[in-house]
PDB file of N, CA and C in Angstrom:
ATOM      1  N   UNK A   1     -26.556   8.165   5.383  1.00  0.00           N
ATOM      2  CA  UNK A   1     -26.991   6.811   5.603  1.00  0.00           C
ATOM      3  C   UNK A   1     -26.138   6.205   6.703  1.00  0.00           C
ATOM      4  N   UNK A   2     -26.867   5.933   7.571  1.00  0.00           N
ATOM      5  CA  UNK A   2     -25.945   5.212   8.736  1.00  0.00           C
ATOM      6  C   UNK A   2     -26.646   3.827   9.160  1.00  0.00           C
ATOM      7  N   UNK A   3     -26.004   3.227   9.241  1.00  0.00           N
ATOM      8  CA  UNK A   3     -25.901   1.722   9.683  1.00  0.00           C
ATOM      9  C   UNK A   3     -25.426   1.441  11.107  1.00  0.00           C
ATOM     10  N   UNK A   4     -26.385   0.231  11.354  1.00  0.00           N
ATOM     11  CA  UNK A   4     -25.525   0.245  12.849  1.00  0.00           C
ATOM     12  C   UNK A   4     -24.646  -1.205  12.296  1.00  0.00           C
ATOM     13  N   UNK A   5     -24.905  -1.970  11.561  1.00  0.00           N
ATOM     14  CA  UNK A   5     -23.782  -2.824  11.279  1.00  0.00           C
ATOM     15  C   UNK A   5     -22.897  -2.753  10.263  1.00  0.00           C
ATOM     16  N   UNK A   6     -22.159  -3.100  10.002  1.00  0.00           N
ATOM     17  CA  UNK A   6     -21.274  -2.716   8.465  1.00  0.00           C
ATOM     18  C   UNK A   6     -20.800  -4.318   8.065  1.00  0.00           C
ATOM     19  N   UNK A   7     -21.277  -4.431   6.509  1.00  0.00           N
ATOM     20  CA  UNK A   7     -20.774  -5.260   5.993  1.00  0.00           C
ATOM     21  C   UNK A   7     -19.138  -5.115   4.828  1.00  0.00           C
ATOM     22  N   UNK A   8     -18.411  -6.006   4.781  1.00  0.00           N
ATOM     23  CA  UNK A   8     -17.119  -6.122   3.871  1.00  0.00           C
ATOM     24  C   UNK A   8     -18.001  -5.592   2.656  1.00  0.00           C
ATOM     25  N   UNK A   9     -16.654  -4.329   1.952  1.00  0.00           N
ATOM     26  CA  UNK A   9     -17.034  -4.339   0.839  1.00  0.00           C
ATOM     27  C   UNK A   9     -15.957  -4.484   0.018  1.00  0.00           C
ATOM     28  N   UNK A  10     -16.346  -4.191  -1.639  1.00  0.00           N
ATOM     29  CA  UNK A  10     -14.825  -4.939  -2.313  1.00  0.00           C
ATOM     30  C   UNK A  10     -14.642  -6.061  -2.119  1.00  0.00           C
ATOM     31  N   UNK A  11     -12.794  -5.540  -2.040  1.00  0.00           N
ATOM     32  CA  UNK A  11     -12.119  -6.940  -2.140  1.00  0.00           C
ATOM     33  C   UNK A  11     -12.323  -7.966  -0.774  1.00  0.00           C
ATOM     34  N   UNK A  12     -12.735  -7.054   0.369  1.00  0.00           N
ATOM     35  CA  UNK A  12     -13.206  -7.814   1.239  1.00  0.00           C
ATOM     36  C   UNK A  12     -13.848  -8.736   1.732  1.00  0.00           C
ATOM     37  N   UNK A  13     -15.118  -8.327   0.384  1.00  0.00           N
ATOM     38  CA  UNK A  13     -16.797  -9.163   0.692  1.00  0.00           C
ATOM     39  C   UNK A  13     -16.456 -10.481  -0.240  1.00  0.00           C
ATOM     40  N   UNK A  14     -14.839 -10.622  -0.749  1.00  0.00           N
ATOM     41  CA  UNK A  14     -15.020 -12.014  -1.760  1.00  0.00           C
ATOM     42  C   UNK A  14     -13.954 -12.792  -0.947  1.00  0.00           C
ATOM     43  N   UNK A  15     -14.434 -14.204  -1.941  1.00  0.00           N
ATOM     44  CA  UNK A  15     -13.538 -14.740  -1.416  1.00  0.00           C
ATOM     45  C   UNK A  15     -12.426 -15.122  -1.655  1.00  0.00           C
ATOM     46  N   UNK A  16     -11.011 -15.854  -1.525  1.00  0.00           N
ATOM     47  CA  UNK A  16     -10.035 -15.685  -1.818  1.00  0.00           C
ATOM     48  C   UNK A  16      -9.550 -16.125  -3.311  1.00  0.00           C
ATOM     49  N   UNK A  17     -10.364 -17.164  -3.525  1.00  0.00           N
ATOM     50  CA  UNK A  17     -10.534 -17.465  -5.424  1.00  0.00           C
ATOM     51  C   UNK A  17     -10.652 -16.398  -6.035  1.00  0.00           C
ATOM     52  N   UNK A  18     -12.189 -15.729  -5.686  1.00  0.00           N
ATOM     53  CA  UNK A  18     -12.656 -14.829  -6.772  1.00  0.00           C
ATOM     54  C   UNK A  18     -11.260 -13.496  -6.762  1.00  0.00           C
ATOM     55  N   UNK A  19     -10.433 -12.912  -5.914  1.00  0.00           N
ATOM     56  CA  UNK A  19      -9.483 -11.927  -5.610  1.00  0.00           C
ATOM     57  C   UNK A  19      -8.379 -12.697  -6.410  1.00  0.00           C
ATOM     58  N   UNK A  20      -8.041 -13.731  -6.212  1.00  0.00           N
ATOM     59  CA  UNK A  20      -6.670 -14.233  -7.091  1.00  0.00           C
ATOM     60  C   UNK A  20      -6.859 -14.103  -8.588  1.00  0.00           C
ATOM     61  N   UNK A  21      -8.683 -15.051  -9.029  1.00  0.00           N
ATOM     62  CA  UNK A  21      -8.625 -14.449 -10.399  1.00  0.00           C
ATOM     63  C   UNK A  21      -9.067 -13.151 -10.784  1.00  0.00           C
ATOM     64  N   UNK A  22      -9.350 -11.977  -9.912  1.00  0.00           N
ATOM     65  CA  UNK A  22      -9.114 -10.652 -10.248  1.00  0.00           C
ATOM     66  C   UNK A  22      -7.556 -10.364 -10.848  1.00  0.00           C
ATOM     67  N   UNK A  23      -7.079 -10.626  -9.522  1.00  0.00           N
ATOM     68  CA  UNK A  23      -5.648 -10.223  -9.756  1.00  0.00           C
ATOM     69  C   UNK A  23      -4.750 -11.007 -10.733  1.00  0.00           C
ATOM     70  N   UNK A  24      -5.420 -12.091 -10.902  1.00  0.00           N
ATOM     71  CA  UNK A  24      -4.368 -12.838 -12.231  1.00  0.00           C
ATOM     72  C   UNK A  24      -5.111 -12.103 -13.535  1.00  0.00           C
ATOM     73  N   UNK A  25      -6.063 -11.791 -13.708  1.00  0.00           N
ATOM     74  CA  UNK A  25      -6.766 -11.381 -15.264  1.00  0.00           C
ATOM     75  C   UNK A  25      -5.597  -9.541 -14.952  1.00  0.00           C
ATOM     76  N   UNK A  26      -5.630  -9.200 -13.839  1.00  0.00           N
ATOM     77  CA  UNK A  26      -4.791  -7.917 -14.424  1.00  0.00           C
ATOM     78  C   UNK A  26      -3.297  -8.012 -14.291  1.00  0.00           C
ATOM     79  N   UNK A  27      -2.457  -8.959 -14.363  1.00  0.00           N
ATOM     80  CA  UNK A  27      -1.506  -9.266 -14.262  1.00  0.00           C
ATOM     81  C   UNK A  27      -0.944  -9.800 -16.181  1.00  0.00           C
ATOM     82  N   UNK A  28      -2.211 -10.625 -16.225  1.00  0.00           N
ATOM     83  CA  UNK A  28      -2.226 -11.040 -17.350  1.00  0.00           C
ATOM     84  C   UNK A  28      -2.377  -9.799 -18.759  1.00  0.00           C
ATOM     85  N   UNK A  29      -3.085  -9.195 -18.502  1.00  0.00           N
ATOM     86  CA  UNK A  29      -3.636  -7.752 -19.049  1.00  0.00           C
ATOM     87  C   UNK A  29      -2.598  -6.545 -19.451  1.00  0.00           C
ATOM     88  N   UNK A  30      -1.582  -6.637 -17.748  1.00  0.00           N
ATOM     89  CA  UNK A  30      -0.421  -5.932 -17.739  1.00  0.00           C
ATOM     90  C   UNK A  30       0.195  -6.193 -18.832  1.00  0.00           C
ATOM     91  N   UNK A  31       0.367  -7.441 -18.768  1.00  0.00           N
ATOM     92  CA  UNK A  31       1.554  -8.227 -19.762  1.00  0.00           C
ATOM     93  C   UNK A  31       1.578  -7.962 -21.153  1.00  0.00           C
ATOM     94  N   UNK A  32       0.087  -8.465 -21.327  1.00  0.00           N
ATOM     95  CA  UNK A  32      -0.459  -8.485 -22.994  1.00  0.00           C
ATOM     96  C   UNK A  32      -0.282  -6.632 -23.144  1.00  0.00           C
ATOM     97  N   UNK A  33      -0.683  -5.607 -22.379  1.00  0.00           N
ATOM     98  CA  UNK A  33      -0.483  -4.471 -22.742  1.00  0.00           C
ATOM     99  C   UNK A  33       1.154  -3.983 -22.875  1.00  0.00           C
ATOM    100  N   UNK A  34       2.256  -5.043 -22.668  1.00  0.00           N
ATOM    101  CA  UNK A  34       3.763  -4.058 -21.995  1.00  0.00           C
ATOM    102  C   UNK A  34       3.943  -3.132 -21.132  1.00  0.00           C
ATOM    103  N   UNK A  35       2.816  -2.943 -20.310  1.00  0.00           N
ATOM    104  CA  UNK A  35       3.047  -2.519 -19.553  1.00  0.00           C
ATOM    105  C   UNK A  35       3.587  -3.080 -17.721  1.00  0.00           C
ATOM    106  N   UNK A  36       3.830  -4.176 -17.675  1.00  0.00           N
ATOM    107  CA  UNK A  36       4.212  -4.926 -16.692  1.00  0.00           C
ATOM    108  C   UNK A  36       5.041  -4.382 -16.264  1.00  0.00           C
ATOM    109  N   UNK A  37       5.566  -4.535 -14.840  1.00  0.00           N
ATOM    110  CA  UNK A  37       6.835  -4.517 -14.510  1.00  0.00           C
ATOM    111  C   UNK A  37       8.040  -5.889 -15.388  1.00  0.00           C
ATOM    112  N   UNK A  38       8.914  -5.510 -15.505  1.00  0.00           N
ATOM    113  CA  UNK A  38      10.143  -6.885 -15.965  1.00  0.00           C
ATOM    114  C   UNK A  38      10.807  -6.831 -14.750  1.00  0.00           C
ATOM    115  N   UNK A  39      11.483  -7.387 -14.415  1.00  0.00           N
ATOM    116  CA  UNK A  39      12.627  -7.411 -13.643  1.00  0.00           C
ATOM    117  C   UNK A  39      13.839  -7.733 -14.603  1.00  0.00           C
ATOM    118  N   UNK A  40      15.156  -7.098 -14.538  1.00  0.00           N
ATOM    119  CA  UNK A  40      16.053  -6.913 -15.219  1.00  0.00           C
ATOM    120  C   UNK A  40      17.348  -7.199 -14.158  1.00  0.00           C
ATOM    121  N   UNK A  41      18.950  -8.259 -14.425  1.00  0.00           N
ATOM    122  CA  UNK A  41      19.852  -7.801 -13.443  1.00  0.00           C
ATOM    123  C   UNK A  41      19.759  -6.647 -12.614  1.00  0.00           C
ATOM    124  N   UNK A  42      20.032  -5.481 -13.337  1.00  0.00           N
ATOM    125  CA  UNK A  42      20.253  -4.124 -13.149  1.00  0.00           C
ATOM    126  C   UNK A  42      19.401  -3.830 -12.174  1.00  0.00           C
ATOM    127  N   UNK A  43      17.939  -3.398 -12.709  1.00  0.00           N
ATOM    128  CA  UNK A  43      16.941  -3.154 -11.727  1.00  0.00           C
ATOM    129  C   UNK A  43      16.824  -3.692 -10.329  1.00  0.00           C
ATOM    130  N   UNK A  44      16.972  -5.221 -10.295  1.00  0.00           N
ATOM    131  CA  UNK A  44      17.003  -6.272  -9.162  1.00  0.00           C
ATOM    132  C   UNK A  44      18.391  -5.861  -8.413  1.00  0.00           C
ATOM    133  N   UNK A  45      19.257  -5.601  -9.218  1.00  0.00           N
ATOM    134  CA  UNK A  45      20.334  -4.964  -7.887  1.00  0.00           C
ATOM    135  C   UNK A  45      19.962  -3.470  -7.300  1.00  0.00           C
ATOM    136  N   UNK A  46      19.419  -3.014  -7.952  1.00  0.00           N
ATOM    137  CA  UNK A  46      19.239  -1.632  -7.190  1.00  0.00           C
ATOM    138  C   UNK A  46      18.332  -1.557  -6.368  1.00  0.00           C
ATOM    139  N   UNK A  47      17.037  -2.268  -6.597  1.00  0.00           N
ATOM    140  CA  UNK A  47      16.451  -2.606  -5.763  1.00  0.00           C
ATOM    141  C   UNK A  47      16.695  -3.534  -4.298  1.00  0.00           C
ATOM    142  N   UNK A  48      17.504  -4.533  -4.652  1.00  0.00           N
ATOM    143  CA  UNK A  48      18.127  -4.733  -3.232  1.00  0.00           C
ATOM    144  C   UNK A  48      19.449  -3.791  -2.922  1.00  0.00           C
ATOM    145  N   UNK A  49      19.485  -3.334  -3.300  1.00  0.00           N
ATOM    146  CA  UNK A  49      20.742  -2.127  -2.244  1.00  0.00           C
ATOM    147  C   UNK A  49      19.992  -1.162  -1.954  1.00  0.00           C
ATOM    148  N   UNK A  50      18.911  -0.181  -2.635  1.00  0.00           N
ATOM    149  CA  UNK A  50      17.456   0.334  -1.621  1.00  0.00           C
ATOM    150  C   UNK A  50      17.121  -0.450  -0.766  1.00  0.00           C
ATOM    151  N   UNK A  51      16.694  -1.431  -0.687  1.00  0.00           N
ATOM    152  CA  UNK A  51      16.445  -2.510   0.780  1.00  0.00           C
ATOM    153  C   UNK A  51      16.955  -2.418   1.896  1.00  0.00           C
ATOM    154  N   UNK A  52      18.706  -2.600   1.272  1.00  0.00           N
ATOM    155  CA  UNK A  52      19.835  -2.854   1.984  1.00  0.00           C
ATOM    156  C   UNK A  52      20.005  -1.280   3.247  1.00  0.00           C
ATOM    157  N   UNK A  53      20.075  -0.453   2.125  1.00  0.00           N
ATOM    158  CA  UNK A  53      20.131   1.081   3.101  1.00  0.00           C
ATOM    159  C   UNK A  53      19.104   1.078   3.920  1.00  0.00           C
ATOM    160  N   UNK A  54      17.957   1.133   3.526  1.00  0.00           N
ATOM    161  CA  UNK A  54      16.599   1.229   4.137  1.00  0.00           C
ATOM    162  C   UNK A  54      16.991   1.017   5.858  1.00  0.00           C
ATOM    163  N   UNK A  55      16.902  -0.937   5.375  1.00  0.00           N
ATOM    164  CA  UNK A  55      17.321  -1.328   6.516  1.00  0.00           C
ATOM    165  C   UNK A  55      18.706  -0.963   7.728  1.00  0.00           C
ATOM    166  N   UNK A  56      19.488  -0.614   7.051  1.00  0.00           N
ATOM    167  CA  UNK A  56      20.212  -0.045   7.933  1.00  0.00           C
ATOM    168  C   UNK A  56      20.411   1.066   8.295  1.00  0.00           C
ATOM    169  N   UNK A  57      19.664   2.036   7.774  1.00  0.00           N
ATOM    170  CA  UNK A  57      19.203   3.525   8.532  1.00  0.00           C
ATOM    171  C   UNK A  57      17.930   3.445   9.650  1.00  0.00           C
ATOM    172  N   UNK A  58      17.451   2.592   9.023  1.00  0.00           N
ATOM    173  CA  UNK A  58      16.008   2.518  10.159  1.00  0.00           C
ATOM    174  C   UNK A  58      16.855   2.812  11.936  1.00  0.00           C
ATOM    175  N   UNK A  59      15.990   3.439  12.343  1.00  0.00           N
ATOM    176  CA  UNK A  59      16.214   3.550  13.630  1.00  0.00           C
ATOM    177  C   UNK A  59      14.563   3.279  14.671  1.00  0.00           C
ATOM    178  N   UNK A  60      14.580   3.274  15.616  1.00  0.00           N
ATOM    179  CA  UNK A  60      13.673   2.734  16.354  1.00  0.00           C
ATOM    180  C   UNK A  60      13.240   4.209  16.839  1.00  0.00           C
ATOM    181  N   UNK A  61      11.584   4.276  16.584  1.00  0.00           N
ATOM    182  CA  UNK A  61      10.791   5.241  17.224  1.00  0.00           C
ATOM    183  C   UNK A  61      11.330   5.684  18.196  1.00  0.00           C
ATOM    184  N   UNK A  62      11.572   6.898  18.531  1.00  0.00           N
ATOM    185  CA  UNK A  62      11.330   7.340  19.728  1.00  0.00           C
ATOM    186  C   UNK A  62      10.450   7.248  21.091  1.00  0.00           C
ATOM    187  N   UNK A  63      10.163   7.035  21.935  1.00  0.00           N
ATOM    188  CA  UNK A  63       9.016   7.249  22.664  1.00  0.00           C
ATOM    189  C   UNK A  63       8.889   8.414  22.919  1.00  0.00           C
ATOM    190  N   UNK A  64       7.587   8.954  23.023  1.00  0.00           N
ATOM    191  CA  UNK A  64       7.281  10.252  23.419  1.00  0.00           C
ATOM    192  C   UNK A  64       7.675  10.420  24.914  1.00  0.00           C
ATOM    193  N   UNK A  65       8.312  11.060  25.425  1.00  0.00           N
ATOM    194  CA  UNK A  65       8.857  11.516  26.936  1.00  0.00           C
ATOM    195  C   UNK A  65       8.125  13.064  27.273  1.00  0.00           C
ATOM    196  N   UNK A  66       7.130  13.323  28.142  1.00  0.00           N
ATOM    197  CA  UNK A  66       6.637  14.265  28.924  1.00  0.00           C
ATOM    198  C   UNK A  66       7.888  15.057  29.359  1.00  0.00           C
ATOM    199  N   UNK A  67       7.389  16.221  28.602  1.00  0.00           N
ATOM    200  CA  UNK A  67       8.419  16.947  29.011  1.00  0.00           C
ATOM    201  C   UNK A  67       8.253  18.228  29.923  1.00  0.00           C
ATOM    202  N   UNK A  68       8.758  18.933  31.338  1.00  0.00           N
ATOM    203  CA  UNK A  68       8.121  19.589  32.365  1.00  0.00           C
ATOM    204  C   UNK A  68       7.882  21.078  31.255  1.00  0.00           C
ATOM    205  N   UNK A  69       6.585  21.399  31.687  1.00  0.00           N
ATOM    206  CA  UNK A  69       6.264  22.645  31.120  1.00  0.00           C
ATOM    207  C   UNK A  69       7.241  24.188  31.147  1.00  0.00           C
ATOM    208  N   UNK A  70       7.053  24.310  32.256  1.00  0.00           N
ATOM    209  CA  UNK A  70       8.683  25.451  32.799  1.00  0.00           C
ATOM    210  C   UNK A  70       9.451  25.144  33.729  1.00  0.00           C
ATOM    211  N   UNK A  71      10.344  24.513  34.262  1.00  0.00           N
ATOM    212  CA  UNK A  71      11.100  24.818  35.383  1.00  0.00           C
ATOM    213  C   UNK A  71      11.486  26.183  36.065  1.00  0.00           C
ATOM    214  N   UNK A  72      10.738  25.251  37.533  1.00  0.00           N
ATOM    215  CA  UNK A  72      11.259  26.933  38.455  1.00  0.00           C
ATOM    216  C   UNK A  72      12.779  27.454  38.002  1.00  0.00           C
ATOM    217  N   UNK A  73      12.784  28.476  38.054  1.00  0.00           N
ATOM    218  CA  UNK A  73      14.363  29.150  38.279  1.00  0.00           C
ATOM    219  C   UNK A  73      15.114  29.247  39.740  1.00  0.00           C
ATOM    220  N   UNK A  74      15.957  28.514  40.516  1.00  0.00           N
ATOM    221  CA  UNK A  74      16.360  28.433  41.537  1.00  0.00           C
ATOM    222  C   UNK A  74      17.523  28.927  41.510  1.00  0.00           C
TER     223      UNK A  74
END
């Protein structure tokens, strides 16, 4: 089936109400099941010191540089 136009589908084709109360009924759902995330001291520090490294290992892409196929031998 091919289309020459394409319409939003999903979460796309709604609008920003109807997506918040998606996402609040499974938030809510989480909860009532225990299955939620908590946030805990503990957890919340480890999670920002993962952050913390993250960010300071990141290094900046490389650019790709063309590199000469063979050099003559002179």
């Amino acid at each position: 089936m091919s289309s020459t136009s394409t319409k939003p589908r999903g979460f796309a084709a709604m609008t920003p109400e109807q997506r918040t109360e998606i996402s609040r009924k499974g938030g809510v759902t989480a909860h009532l099941k225990g299955t939620a995330h908590q946030w805990n001291p503990v957890t919340a520090q480890e999670a920002g010191r993962k952050g913390g490294l993250a960010r300071r290992t990141k290094t900046p892409m490389a650019s790709p540089v063309a590199q000469p196929a063979d050099k003559p031998k002179t």
